[in-house]
Protein backbone atom coordinates (compact mmCIF):
# COMPACT_ATOMS: atom_id res chain seq x y z
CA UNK A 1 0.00 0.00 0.00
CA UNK A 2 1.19 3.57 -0.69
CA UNK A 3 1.87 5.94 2.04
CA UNK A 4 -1.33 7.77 1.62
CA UNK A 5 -3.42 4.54 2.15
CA UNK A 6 -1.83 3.84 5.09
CA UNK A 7 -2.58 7.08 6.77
CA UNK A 8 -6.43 6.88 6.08
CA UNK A 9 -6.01 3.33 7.76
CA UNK A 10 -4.76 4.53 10.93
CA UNK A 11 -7.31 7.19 11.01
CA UNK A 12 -10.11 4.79 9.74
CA UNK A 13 -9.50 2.92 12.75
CA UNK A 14 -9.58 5.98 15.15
CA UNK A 15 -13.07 6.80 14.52
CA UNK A 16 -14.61 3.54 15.76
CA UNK A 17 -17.84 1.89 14.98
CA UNK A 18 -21.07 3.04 14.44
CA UNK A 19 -23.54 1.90 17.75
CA UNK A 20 -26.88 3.26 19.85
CA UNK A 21 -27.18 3.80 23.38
CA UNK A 22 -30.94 3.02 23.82
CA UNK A 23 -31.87 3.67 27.68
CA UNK A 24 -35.82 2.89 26.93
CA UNK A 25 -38.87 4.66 27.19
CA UNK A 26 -39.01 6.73 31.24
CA UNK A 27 -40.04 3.89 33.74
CA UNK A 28 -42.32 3.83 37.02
CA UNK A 29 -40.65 1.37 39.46
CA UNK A 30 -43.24 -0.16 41.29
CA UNK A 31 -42.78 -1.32 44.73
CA UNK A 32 -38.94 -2.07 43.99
CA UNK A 33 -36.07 -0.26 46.06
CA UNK A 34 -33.40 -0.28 43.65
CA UNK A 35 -33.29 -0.68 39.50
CA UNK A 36 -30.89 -1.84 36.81
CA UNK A 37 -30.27 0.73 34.15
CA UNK A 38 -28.20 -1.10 30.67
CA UNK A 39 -26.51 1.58 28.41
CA UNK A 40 -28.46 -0.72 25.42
CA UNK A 41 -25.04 -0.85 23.83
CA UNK A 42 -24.66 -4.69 22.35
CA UNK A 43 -20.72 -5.09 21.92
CA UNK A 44 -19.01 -2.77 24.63
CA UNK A 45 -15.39 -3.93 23.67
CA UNK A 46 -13.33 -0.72 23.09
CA UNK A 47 -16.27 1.77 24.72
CA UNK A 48 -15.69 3.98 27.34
CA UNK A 49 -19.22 4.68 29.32
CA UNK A 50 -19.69 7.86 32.14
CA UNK A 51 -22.99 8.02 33.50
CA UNK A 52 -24.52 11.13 35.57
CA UNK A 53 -23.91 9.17 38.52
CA UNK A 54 -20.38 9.18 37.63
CA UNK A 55 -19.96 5.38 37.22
CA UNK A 56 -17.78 3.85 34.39
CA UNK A 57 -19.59 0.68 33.67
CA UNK A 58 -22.09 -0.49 30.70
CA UNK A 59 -24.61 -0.67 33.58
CA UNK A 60 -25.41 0.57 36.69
CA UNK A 61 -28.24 0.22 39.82
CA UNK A 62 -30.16 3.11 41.11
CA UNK A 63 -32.19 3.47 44.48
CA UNK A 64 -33.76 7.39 43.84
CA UNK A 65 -36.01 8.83 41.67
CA UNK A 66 -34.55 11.27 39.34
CA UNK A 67 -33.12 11.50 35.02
CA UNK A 68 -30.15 9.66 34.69
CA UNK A 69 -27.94 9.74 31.34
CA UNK A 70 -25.22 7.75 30.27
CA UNK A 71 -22.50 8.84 27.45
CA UNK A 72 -20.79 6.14 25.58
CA UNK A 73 -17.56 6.49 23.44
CA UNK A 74 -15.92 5.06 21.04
CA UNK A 75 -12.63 6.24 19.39
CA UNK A 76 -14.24 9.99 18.13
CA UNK A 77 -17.74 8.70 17.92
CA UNK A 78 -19.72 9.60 21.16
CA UNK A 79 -23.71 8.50 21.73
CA UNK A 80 -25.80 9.96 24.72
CA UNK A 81 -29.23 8.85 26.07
CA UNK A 82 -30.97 9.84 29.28
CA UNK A 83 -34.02 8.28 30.92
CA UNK A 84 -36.48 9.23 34.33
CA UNK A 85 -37.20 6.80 36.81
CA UNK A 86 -39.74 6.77 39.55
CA UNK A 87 -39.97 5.00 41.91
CA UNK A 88 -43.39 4.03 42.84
CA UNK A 89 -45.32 2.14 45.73
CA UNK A 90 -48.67 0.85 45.27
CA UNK A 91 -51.66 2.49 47.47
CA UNK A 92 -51.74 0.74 50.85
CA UNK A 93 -54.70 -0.80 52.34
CA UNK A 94 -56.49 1.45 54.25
CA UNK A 95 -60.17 1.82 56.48
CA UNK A 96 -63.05 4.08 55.99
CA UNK A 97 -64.24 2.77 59.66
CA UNK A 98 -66.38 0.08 60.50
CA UNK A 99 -70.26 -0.37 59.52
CA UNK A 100 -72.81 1.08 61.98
CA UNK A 101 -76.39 1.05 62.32
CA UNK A 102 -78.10 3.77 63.89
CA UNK A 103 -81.23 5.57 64.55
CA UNK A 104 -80.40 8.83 63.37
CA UNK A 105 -77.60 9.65 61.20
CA UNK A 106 -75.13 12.28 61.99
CA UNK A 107 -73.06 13.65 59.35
CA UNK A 108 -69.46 12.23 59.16
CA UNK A 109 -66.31 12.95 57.64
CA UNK A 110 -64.43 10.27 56.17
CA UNK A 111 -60.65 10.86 56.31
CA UNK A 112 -58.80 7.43 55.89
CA UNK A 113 -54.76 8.30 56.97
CA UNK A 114 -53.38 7.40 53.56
CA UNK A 115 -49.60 7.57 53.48
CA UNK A 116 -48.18 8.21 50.32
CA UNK A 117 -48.42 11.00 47.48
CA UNK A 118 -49.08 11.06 43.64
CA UNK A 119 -52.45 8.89 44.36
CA UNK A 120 -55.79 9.48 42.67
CA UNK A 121 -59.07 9.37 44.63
CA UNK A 122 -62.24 8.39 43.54
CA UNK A 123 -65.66 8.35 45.79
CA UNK A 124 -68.43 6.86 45.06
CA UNK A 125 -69.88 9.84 43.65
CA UNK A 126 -67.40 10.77 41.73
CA UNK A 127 -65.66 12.97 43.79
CA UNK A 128 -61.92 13.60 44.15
CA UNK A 129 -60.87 14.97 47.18
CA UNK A 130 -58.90 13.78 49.87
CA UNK A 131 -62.22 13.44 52.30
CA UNK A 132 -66.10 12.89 52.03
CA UNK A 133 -68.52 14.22 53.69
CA UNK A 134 -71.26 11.48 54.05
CA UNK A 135 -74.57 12.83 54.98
CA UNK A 136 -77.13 10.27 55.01
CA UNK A 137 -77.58 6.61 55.28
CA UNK A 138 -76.18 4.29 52.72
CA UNK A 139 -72.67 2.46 51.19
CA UNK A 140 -69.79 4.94 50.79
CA UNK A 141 -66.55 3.44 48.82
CA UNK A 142 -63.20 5.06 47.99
CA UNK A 143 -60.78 4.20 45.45
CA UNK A 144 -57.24 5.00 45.88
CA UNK A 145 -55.07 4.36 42.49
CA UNK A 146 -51.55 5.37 41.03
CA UNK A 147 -49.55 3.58 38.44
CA UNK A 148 -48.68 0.96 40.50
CA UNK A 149 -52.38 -0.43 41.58
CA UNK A 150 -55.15 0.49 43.57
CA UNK A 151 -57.01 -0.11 47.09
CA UNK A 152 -60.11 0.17 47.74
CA UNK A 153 -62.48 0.27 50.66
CA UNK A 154 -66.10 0.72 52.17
CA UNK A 155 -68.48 1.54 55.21
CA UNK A 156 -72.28 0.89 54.86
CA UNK A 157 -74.42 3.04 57.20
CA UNK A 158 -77.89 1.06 58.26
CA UNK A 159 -80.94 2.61 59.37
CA UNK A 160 -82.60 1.03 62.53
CA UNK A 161 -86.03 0.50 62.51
CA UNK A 162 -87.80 -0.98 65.44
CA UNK A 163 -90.67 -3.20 65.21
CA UNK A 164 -93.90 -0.87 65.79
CA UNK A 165 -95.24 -1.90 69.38
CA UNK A 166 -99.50 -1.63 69.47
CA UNK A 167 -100.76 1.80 69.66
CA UNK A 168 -103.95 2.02 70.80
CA UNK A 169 -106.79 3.39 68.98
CA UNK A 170 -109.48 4.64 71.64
CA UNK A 171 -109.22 6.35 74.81
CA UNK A 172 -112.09 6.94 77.28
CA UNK A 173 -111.40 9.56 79.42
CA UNK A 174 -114.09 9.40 82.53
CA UNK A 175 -112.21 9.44 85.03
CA UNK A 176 -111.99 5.89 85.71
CA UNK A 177 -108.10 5.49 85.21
CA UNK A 178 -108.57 2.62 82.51
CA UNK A 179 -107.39 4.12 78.97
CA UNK A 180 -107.50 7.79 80.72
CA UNK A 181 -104.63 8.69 77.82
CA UNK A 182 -103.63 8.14 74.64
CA UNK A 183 -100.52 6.00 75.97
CA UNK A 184 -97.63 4.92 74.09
CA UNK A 185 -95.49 2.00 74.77
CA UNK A 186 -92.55 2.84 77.10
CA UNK A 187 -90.29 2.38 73.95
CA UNK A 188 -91.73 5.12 72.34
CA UNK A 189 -91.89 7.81 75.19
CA UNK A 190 -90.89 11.32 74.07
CA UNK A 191 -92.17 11.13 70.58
CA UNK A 192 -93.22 14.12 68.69
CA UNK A 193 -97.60 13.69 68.27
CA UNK A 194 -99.86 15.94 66.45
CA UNK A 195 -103.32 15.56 66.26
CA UNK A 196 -106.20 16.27 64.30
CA UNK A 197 -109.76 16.65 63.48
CA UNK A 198 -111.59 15.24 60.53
CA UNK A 199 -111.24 18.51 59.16
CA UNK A 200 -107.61 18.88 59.50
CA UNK A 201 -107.69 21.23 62.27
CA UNK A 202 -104.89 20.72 64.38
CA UNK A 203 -106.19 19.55 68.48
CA UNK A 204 -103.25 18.50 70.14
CA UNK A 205 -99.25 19.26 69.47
CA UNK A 206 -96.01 17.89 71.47
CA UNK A 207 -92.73 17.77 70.46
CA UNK A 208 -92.08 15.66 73.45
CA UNK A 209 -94.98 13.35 74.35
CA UNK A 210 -95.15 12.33 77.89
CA UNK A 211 -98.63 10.15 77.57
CA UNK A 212 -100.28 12.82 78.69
CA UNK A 213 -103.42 13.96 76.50
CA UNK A 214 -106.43 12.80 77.51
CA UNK A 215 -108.82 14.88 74.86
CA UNK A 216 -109.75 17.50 77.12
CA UNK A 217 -111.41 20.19 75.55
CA UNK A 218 -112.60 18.52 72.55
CA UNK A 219 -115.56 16.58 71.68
CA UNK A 220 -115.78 12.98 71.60
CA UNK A 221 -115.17 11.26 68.09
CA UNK A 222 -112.54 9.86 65.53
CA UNK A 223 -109.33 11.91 65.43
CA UNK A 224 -106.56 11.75 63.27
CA UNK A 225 -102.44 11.34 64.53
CA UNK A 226 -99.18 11.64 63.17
CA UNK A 227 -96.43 9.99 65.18
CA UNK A 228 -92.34 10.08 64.74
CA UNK A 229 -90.20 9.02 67.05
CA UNK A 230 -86.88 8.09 67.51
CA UNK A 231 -85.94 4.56 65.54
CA UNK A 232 -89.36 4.01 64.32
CA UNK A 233 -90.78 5.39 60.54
CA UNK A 234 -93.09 7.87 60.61
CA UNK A 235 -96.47 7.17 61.52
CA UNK A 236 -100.22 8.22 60.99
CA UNK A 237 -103.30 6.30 62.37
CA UNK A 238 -106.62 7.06 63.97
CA UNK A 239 -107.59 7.76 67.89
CA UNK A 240 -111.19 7.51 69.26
CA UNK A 241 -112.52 9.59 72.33
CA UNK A 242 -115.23 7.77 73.90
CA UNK A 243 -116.32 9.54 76.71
């Protein structure tokens, strides 16, 4: 070979091959506490690697979230990638509280103690916020998601409804202390009662029945009640005075 081939040998062989440094597509890490990261590079005889990290090596492991790049040489050729990794841990189980059946509902805020960011809520209703308000009776579920998975969780809030004791339906008030009052059953003492004529005229009112009205003041006959109390669905019925 002539001198001049020669020299474009030795510089043929300076520049080095032609290769890719393929990190991959940015990666959520899910429930892992450290990750490999390859340079992609297939034949790394001859190539010289520096990642952000400072490490020298076709590979290396990371343990934080963050963009890491990695630059690979090869005589005067020189390919960079970089790639983000995140390091994510599923939603953890978690409560709303326990079921409960009650008489009367009083409003609650549910706040389940969630540790953890970056998750997504979803209520039952739709909603996204971090607590609910439930206001009435019924089944309340939460959703909690990321990229990683999801929990989920519910209450259920019963209505109790007693079994309706008798009520009577006459009272004879003479004086001879047998059905003197219109008397509830014990379990319904303190009830709110209203009364009324056939004609809708209101007789009697109590917002805190004692099983004390005996008709006084008002003529004998069929009157009509409305009863709600505590535990029990509202109720309506008939009451006769027979004096």
């Amino acid at each position: 070979a002539s001198f001049s081939d020669r020299i474009e040998l030795i510089v043929s062989e300076g520049v080095g091959a032609l290769f890719e440094v393929n990190l991959g597509e940015d990666k959520n890490v899910c429930d892992q506490t450290t990750f490999m990261l390859s340079s992609g590079v297939v034949d790394i005889s001859g190539k010289s690697f520096l990642w952000s990290t400072g490490e020298m090596s076709p590979s290396i492991t990371v343990n934080q979230s963050g963009e890491y790049n990695v630059s690979v040489t090869d005589g005067c050729i020189e390919e960079r990638d970089t790639v983000a990794v995140s390091f994510v841990t599923k939603p953890p189980a978690f409560s709303l509280g326990s079921d409960e059946i009650f008489c009367q509902f009083v409003p609650k805020i549910l706040n389940p103690v969630i540790e953890g960011e970056g998750f997504e809520f979803t209520w039952q209703d739709g909603s996204s916020h971090g607590s609910f308000l439930a206001n009435d009776f019924g089944v309340y579920w939460l959703s909690v998601e990321n990229e990683c998975g999801s929990a989920v969780d519910s209450v259920t809030y019963e209505k109790f409804v007693l079994d309706l004791p008798d009520i009577p339906n006459v009272i004879t008030p003479n004086d001879d202390e047998l059905n003197q009052n219109f008397t509830l059953p014990e379990l319904l003492s303190g009830s709110r009662l209203k009364v009324y004529s056939r004609w809708g005229k209101l007789v009697f009112e109590s917002s805190d029945y004692r099983n004390d009205w005996d008709g006084a003041g008002i003529a004998s006959g069929v009157y009509f009640y409305t009863l709600s109390a505590t535990c029990i669905d509202d109720v309506r019925g008939t009451i006769s005075i027979l004096r």
